[in-house]
N, C-alpha and C. Protein backbone atom coordinates (compact mmCIF):
# COMPACT_ATOMS: atom_id res chain seq x y z
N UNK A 1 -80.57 33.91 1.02
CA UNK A 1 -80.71 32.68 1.77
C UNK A 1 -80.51 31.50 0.81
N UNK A 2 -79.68 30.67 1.08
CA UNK A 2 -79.41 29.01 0.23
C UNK A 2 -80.08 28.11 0.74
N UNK A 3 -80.49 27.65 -0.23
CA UNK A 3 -80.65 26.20 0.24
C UNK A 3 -80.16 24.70 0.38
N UNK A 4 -79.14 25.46 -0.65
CA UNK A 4 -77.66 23.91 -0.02
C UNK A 4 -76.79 24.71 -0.53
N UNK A 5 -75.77 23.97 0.28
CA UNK A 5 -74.51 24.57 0.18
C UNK A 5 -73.42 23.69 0.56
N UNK A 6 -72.33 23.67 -0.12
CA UNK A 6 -72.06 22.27 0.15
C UNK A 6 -70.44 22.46 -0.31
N UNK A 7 -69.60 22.34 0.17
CA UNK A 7 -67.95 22.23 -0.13
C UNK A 7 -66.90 21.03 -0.40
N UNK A 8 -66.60 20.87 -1.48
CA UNK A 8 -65.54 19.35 -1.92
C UNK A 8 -64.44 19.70 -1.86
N UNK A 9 -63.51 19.04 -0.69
CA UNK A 9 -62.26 19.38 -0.72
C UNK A 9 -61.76 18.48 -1.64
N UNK A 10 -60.43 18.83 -2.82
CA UNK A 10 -59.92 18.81 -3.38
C UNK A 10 -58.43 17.95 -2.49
N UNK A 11 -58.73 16.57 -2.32
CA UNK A 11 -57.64 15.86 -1.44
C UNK A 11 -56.44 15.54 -2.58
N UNK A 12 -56.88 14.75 -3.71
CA UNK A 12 -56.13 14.11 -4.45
C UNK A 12 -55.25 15.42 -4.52
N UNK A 13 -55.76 16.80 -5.14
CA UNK A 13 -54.75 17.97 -5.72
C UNK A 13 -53.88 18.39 -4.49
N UNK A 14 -54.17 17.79 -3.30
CA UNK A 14 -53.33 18.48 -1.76
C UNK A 14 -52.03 17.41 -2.11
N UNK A 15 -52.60 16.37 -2.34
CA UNK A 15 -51.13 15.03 -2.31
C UNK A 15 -50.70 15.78 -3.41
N UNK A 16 -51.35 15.55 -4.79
CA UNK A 16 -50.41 15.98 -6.18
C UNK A 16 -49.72 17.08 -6.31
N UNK A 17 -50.18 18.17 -5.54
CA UNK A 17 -49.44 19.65 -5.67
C UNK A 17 -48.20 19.90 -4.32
N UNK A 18 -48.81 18.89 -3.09
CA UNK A 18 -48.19 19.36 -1.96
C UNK A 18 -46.89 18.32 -2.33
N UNK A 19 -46.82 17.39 -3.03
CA UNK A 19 -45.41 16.53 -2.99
C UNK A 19 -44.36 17.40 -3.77
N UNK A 20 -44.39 18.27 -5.02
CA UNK A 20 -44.07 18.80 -6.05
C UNK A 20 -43.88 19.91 -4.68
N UNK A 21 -44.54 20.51 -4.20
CA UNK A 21 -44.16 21.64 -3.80
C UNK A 21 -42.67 21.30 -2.58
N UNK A 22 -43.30 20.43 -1.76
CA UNK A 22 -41.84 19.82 -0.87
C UNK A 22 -40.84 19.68 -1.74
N UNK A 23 -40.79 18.70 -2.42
CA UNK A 23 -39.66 18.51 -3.31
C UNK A 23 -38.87 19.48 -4.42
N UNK A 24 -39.64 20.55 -4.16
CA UNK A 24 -39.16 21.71 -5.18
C UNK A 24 -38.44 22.77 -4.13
N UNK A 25 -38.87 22.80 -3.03
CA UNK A 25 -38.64 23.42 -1.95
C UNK A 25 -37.04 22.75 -1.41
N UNK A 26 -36.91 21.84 -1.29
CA UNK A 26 -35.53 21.05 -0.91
C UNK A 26 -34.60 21.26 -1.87
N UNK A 27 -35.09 21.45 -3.28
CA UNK A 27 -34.01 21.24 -4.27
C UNK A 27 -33.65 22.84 -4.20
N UNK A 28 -34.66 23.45 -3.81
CA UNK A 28 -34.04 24.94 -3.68
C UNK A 28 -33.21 25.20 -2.31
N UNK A 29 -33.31 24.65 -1.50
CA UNK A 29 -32.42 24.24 0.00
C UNK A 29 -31.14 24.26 -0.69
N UNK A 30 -31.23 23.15 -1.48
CA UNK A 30 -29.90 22.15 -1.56
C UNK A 30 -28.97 23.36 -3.04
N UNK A 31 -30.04 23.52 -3.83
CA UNK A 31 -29.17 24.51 -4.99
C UNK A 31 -29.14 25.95 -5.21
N UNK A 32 -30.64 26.07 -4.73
CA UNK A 32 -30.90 27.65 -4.60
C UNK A 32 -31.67 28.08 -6.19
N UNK A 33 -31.62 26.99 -6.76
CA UNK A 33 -32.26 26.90 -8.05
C UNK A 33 -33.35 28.26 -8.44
N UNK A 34 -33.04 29.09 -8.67
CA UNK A 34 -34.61 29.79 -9.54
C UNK A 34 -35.86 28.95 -10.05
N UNK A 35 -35.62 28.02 -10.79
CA UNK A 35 -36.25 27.25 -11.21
C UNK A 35 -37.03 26.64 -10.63
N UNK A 36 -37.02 25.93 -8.90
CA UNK A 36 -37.50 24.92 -8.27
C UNK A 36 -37.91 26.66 -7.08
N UNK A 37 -37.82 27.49 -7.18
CA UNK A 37 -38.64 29.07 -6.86
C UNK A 37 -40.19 28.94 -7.32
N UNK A 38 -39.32 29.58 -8.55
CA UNK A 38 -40.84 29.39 -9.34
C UNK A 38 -41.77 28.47 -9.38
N UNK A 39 -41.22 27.25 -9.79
CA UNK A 39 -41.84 25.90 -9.59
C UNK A 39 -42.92 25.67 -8.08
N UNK A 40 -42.29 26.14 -7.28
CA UNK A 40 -42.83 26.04 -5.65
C UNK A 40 -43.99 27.05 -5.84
N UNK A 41 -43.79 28.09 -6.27
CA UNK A 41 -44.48 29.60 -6.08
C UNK A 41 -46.26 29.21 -7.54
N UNK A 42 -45.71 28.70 -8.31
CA UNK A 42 -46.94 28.25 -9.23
C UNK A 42 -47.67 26.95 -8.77
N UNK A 43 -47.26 26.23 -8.30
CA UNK A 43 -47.56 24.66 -7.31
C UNK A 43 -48.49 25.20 -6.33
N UNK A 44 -47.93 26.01 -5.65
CA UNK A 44 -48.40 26.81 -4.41
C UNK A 44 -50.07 27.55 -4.40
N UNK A 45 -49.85 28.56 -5.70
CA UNK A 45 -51.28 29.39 -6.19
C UNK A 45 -51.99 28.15 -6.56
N UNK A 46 -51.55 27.38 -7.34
CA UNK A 46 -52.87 26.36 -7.81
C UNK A 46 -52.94 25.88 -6.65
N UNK A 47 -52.56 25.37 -5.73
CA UNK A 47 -53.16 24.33 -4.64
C UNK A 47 -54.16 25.40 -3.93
N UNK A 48 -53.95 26.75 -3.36
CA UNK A 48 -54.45 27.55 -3.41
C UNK A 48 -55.80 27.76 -4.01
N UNK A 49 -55.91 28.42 -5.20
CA UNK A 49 -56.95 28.38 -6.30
C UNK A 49 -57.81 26.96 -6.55
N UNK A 50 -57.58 26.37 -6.38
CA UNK A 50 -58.08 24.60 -6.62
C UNK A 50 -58.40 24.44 -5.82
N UNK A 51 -58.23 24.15 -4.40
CA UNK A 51 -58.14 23.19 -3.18
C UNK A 51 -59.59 22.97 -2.60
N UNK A 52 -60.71 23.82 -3.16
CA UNK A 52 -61.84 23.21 -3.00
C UNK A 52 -62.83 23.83 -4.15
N UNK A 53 -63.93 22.96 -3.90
CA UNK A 53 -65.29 23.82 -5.09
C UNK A 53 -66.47 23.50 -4.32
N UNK A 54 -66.91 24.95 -3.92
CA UNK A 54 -68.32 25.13 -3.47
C UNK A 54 -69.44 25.25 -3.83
N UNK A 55 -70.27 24.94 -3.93
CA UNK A 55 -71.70 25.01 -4.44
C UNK A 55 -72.74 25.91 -3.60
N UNK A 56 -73.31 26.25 -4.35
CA UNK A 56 -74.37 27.27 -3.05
C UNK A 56 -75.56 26.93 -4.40
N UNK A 57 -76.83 26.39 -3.68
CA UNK A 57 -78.49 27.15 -4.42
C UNK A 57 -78.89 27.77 -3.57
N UNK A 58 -79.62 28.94 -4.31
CA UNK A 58 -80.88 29.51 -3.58
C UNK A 58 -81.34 29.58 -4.39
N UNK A 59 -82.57 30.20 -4.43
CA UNK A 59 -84.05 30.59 -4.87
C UNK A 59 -83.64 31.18 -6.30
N UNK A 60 -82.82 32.31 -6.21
CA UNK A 60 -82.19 32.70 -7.92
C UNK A 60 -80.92 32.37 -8.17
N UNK A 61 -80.14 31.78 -7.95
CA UNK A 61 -78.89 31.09 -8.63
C UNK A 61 -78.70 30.21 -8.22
N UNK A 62 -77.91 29.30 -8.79
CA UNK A 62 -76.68 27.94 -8.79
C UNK A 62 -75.08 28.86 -8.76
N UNK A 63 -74.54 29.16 -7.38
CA UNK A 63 -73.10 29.12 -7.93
C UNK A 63 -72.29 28.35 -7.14
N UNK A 64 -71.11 28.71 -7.87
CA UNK A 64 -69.83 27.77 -7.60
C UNK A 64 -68.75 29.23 -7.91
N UNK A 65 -67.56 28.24 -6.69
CA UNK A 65 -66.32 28.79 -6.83
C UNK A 65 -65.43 27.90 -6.19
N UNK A 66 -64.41 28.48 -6.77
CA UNK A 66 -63.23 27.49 -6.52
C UNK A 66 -62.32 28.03 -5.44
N UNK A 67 -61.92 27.18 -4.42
CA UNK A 67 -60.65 27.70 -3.32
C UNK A 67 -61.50 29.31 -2.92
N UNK A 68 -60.64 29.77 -2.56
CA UNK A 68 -61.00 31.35 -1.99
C UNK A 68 -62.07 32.28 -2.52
N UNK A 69 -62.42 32.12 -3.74
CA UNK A 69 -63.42 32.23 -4.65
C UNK A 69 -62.89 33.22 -5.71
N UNK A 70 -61.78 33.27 -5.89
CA UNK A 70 -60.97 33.92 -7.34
C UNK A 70 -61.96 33.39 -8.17
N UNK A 71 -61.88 32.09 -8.44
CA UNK A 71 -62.69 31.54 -9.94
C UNK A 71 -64.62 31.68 -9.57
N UNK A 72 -64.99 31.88 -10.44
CA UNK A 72 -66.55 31.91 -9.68
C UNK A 72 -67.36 31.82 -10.98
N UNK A 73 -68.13 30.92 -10.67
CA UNK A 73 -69.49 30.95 -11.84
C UNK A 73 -71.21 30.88 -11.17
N UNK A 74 -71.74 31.67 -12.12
CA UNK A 74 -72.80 31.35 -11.53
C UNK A 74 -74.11 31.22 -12.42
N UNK A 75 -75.35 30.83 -11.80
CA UNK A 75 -76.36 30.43 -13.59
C UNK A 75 -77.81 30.69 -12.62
N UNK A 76 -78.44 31.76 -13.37
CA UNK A 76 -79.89 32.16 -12.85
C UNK A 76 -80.36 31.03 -12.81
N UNK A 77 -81.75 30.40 -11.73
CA UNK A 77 -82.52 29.49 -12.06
C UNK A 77 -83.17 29.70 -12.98
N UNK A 78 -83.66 31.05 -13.51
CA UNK A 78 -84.48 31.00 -14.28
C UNK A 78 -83.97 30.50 -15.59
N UNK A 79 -82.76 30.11 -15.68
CA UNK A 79 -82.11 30.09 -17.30
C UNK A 79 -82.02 28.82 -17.38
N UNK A 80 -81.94 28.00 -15.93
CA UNK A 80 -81.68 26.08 -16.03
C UNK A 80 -83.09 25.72 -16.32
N UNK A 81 -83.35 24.30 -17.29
CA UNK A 81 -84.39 23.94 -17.75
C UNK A 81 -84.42 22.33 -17.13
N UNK A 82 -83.67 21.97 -16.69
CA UNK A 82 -83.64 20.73 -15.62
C UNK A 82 -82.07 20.22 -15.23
N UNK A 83 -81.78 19.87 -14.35
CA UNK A 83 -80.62 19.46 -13.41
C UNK A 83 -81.06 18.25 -13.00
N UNK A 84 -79.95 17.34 -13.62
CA UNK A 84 -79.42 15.51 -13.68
C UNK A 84 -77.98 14.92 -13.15
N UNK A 85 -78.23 13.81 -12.33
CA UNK A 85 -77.02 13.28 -11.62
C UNK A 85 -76.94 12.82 -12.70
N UNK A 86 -75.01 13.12 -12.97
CA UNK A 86 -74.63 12.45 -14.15
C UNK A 86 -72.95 11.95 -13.48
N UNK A 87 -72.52 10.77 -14.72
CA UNK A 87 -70.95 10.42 -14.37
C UNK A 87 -70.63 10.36 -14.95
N UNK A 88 -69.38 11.30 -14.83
CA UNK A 88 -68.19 11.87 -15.91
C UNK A 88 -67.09 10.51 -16.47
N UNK A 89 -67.09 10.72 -17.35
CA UNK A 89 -65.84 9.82 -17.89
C UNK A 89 -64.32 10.53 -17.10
N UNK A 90 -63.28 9.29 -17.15
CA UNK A 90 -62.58 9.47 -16.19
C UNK A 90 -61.22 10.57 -16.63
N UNK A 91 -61.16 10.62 -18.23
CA UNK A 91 -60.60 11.29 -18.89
C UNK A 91 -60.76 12.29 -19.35
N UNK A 92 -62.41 12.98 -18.48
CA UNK A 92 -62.45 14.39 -18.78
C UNK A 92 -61.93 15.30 -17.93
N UNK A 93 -61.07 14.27 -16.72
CA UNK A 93 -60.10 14.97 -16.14
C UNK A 93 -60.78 16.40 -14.55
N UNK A 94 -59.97 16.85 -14.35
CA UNK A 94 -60.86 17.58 -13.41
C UNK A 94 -60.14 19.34 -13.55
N UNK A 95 -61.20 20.15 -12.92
CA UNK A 95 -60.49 20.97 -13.00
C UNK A 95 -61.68 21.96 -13.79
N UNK A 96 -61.07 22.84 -14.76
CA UNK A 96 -62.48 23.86 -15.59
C UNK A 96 -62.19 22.91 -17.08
N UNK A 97 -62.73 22.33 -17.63
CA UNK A 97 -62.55 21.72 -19.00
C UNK A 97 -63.92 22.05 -19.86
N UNK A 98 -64.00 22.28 -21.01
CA UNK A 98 -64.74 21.49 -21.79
C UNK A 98 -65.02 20.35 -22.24
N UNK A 99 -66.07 19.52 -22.52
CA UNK A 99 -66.16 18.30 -22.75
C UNK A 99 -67.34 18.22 -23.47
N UNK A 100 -67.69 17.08 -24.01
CA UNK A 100 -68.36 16.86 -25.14
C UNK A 100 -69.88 17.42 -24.41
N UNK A 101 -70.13 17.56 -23.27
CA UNK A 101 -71.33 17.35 -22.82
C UNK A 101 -71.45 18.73 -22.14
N UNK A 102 -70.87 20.16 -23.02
CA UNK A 102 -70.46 21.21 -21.98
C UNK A 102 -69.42 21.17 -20.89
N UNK A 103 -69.12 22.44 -20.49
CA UNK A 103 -68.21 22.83 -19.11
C UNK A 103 -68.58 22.13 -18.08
N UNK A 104 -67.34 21.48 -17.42
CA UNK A 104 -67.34 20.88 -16.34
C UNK A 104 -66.68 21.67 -15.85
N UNK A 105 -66.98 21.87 -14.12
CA UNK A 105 -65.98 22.28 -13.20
C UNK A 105 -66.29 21.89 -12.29
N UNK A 106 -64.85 21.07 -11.71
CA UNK A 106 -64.44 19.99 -10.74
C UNK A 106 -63.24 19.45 -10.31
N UNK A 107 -63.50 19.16 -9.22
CA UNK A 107 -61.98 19.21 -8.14
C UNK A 107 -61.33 17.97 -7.97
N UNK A 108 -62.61 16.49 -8.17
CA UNK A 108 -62.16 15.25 -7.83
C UNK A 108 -63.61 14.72 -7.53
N UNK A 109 -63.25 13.07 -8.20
CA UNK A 109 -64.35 12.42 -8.71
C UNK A 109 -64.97 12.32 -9.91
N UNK A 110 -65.92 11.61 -10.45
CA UNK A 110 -66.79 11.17 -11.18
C UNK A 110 -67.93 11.93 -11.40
N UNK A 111 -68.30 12.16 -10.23
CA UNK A 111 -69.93 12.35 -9.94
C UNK A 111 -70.24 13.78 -10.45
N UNK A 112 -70.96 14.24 -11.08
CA UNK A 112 -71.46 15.75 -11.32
C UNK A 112 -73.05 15.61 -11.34
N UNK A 113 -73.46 17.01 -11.93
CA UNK A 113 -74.84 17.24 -11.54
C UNK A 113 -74.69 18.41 -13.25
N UNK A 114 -75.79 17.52 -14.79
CA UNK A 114 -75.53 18.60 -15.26
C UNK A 114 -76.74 19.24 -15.30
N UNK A 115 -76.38 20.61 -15.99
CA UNK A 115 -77.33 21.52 -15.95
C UNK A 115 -77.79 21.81 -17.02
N UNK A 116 -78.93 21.65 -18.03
CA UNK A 116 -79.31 22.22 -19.18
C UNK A 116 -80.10 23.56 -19.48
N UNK A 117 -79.35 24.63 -19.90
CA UNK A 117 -80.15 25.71 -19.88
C UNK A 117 -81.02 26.00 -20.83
N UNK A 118 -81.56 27.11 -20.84
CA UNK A 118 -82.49 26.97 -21.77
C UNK A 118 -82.30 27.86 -23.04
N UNK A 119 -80.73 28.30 -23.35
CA UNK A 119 -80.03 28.42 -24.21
C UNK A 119 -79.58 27.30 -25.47
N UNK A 120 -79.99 26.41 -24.61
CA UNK A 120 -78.95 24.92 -25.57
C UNK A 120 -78.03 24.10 -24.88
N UNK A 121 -77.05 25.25 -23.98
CA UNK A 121 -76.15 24.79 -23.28
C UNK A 121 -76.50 24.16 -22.28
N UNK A 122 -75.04 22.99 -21.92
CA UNK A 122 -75.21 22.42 -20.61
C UNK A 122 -73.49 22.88 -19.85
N UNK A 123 -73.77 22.58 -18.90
CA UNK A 123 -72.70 22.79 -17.92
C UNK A 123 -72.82 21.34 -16.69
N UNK A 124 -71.84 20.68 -16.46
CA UNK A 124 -71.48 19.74 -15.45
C UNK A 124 -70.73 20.60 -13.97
N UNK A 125 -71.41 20.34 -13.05
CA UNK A 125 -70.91 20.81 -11.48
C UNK A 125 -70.71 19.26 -10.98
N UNK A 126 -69.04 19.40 -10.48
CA UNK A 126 -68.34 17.67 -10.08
C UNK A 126 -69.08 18.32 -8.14
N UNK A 127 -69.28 16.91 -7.92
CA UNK A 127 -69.72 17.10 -6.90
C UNK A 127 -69.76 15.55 -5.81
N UNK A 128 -69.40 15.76 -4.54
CA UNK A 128 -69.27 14.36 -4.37
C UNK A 128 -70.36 13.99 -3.76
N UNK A 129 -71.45 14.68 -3.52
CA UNK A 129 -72.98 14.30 -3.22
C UNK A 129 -74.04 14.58 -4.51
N UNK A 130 -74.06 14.17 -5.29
CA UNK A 130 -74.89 13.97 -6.29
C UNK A 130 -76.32 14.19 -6.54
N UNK A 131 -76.98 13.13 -5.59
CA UNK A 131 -78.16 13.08 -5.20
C UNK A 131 -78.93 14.37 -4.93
N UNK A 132 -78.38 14.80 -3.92
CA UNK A 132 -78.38 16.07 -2.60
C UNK A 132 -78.70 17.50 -3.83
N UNK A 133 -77.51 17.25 -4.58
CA UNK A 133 -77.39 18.82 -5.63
C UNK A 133 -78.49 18.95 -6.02
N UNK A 134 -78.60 17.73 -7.11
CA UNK A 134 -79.97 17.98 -8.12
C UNK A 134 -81.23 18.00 -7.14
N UNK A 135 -81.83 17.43 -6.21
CA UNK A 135 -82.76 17.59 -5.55
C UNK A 135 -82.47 19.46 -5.22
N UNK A 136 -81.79 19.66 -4.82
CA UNK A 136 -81.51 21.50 -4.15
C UNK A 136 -82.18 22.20 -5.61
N UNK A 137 -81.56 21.60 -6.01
CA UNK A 137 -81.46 22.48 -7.78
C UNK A 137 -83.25 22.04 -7.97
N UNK A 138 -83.03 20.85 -8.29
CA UNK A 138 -84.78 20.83 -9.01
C UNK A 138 -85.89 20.80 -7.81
N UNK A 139 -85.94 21.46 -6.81
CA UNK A 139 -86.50 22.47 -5.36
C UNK A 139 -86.50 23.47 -5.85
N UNK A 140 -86.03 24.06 -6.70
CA UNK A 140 -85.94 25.83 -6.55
C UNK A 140 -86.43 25.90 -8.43
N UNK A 141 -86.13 24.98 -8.89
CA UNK A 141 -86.78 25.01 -10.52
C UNK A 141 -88.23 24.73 -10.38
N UNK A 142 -89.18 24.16 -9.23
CA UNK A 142 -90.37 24.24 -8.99
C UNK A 142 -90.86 25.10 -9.24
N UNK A 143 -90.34 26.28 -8.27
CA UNK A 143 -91.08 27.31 -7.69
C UNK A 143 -91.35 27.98 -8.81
């Protein structure tokens, strides 16, 4: 059972991947190109793989996955030591990155929620309700 759950569609990557994919698609119309194949066919899986990031808490985990849920992470509560609305600099880009402040993974926007475990590590979840996360998250770090 969760207690939030919550899905960010990935709009900006639908314009950025879906224009590249039309236009790679025509040039293969028009030439038959291999090149603008492939091009379409890798455009395609990432919009795919990307096109959203879900969040789920319950009672023993925080996870996330991306699009269909190929990519997937997930983090015991018992291992997070507190969860903070935080905002990403705009150049840490989106997507799975490292960054100075731990792993981010995120689809679009600013806004994340990080997580400090009780390893050392932190991890950033991009999220476009902020507020909402960390309250879910620090609800279930009570208990």
């Amino acid at each position: 059972m969760s207690n939030y759950r919550h899905t960010q569609t990935a709009w900006f990557l639908h314009v950025a991947l879906g224009i590249p994919i039309v236009v790679t698609f025509f040039v293969l119309l028009r030439t038959g190109a291999a090149v603008a194949i492939l091009l379409s066919l890798l455009f395609a899986v990432l919009l795919v793989l990307f096109r959203s990031l879900t969040i789920e808490v319950s009672p023993d985990e925080v996870r996330l996955w991306y699009g269909p849920g190929l990519i997937r992470k997930s983090f015991a509560t018992r291992d997070i030591e507190e969860a903070e609305a935080v905002r990403n600099r705009w150049w840490y880009g989106w997507g799975i990155r490292l960054t100075p402040h731990g792993w981010l993974f995120n689809v679009q926007g600013l806004d994340a929620v990080e997580l400090r475990m009780s390893n050392g590590r932190k991890y950033r979840l991009g999220t476009d309700e902020p507020e909402r996360l960390e309250a879910a998250i620090r609800g279930v770090l009570r208990r």
